[in-house]
Protein backbone atom coordinates (compact mmCIF):
# COMPACT_ATOMS: atom_id res chain seq x y z
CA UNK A 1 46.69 -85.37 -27.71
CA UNK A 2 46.57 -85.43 -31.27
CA UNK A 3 42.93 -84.85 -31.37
CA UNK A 4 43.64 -81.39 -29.02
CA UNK A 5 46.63 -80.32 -31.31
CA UNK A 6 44.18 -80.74 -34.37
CA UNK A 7 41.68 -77.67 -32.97
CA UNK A 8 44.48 -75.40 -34.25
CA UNK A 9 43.45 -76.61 -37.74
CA UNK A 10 39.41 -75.71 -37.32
CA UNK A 11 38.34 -72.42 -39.79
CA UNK A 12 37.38 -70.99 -36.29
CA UNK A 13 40.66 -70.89 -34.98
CA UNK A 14 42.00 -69.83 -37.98
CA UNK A 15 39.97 -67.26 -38.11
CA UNK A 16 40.29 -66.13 -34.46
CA UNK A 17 43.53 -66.12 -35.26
CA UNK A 18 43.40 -63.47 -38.57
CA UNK A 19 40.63 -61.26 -37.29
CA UNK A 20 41.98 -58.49 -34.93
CA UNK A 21 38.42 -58.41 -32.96
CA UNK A 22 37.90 -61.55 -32.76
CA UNK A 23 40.14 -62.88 -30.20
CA UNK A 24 40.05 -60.09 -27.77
CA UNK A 25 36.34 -60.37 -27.45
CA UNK A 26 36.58 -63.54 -27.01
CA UNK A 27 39.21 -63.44 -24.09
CA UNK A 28 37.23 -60.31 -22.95
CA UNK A 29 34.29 -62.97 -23.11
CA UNK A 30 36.04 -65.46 -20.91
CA UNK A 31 37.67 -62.53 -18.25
CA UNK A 32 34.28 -61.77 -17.48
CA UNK A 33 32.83 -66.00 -17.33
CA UNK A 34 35.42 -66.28 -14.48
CA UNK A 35 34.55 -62.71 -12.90
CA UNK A 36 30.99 -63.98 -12.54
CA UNK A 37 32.26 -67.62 -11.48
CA UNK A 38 35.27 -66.68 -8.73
CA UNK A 39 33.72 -63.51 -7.55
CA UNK A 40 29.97 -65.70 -6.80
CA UNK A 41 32.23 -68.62 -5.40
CA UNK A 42 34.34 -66.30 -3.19
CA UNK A 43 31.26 -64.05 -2.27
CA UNK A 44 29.26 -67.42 -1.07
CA UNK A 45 32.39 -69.20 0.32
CA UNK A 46 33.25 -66.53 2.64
CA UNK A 47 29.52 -66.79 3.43
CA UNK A 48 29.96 -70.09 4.59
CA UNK A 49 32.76 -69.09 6.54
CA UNK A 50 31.11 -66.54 8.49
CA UNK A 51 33.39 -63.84 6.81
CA UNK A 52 30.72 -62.86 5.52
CA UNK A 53 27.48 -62.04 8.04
CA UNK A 54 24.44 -60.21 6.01
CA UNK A 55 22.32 -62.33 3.70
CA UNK A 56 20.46 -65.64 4.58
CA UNK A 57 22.45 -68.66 2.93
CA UNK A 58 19.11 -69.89 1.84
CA UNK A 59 18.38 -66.74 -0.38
CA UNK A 60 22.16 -66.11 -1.16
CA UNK A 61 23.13 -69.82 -2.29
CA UNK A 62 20.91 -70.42 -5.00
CA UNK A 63 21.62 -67.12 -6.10
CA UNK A 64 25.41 -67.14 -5.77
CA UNK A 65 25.26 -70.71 -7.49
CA UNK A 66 23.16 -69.89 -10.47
CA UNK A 67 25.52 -66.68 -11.21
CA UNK A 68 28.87 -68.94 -10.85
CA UNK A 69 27.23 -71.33 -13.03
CA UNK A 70 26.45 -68.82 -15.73
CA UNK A 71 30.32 -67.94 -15.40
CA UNK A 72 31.26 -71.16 -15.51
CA UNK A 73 29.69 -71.76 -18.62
CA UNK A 74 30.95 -68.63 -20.33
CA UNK A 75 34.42 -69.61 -19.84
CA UNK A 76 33.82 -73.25 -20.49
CA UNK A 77 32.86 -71.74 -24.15
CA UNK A 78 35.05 -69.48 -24.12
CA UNK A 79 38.23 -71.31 -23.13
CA UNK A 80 38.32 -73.69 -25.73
CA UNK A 81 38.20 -70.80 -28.31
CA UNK A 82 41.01 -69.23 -27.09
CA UNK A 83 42.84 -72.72 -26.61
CA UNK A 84 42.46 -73.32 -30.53
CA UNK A 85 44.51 -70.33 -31.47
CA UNK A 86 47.75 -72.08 -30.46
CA UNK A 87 47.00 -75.92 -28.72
CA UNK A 88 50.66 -76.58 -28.44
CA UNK A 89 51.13 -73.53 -26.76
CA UNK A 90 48.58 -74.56 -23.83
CA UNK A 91 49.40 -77.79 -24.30
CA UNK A 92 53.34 -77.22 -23.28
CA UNK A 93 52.52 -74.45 -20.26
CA UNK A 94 52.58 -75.89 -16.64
CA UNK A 95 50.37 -73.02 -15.56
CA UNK A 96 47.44 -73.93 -18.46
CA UNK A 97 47.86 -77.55 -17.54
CA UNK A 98 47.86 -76.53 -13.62
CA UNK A 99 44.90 -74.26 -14.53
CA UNK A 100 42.89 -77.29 -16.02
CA UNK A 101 43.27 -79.56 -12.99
CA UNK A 102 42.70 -76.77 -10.54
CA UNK A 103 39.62 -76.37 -12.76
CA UNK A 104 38.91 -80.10 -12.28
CA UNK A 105 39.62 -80.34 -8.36
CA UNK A 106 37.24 -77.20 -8.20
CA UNK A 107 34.20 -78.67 -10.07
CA UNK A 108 34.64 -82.02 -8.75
CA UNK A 109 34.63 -80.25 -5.63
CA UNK A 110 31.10 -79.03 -6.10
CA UNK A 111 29.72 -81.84 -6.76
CA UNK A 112 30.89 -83.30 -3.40
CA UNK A 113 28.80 -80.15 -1.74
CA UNK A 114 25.91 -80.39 -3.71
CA UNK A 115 25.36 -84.15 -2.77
CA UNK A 116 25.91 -83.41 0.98
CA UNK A 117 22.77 -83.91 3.59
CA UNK A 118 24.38 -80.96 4.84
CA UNK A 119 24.30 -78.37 1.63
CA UNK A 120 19.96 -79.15 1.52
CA UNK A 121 20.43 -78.56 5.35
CA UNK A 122 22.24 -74.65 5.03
CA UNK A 123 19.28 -74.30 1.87
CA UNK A 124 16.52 -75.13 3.99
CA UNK A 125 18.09 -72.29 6.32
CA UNK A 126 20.12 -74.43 8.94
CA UNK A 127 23.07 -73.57 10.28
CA UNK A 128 26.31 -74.31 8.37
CA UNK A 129 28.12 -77.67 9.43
CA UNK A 130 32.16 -78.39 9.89
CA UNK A 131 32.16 -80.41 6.65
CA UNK A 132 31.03 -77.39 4.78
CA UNK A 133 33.03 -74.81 6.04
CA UNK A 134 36.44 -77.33 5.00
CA UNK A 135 34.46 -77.32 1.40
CA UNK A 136 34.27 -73.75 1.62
CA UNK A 137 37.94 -73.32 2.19
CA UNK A 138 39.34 -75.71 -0.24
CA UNK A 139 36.76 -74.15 -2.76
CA UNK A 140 38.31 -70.65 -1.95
CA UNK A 141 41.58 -71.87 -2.09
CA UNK A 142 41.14 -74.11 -5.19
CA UNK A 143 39.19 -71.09 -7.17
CA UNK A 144 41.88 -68.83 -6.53
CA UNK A 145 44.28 -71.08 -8.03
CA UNK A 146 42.25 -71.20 -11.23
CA UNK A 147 42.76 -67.29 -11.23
CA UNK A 148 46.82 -67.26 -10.35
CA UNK A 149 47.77 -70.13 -12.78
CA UNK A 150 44.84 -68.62 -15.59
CA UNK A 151 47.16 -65.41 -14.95
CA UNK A 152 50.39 -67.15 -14.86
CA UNK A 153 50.27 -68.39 -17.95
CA UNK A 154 51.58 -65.30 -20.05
CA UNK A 155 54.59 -65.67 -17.94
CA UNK A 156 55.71 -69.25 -18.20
């Protein structure tokens, strides 16, 4: 804790803190990390589903995945910058801390897909199985909580 309290002390959050650009290109930064990431993750999720109909899920996949990964990455810089501005803040707000384990559920969640038989399966252009249509879901489900409590926070 005391080493995540201590960030607030860094010259960079100090001066994200004193520069009036700074910080809102920053969070402008890490709006548009988790545009890329939810809107690829909903976009291939609801492919999975069948929501979705046009596209081969062995051409839209990879491509879906590499653009939530670039996303992902944005706001994974990104989020710790604006954390630093005020740690105790974040630190005290049920929606940041709900954000960060929604965060965690959602990633962890990947990794279940991407070690599944049945993810190589839907990439090799076979049709999509049970198991990944229930990842699907609780990817949809656990993205869009990212989004709500990432949103929420302002509020609480």
């Amino acid at each position: 804790m005391a080493v995540l309290l201590s960030l607030g002390d860094t010259a960079l959050a100090s001066a994200l803190r004193q520069s009036t650009i700074a910080y809102p290109l920053v969070s402008s930064a890490h709006i548009l990390g988790l545009g890329l990431l939810i809107g690829a993750v909903v976009t291939l999720d609801l492919r999975l589903l069948g929501a979705i109909r046009r596209g081969t899920l062995s051409e839209l996949a990879p491509l879906m995945s590499r653009l939530a990964a670039a996303g992902l990455l944005l706001a994974l810089v990104t989020g710790p910058l604006l954390f630093s501005v005020q740690p105790a803040h974040y630190l005290d707000n049920r929606a940041f801390l709900l954000k960060v384990i929604f965060i965690s559920l959602g990633l962890l969640n990947v990794l279940v897909v991407h070690q599944l038989p049945h993810w190589k399966a839907v990439l090799a252009g076979q049709p999509v199985a049970p198991i990944l249509k229930l990842n699907a879901s609780l990817s949809l489900a656990l993205w869009l909580a990212v989004l709500l409590s990432g949103r929420w926070i302002a509020f609480v």
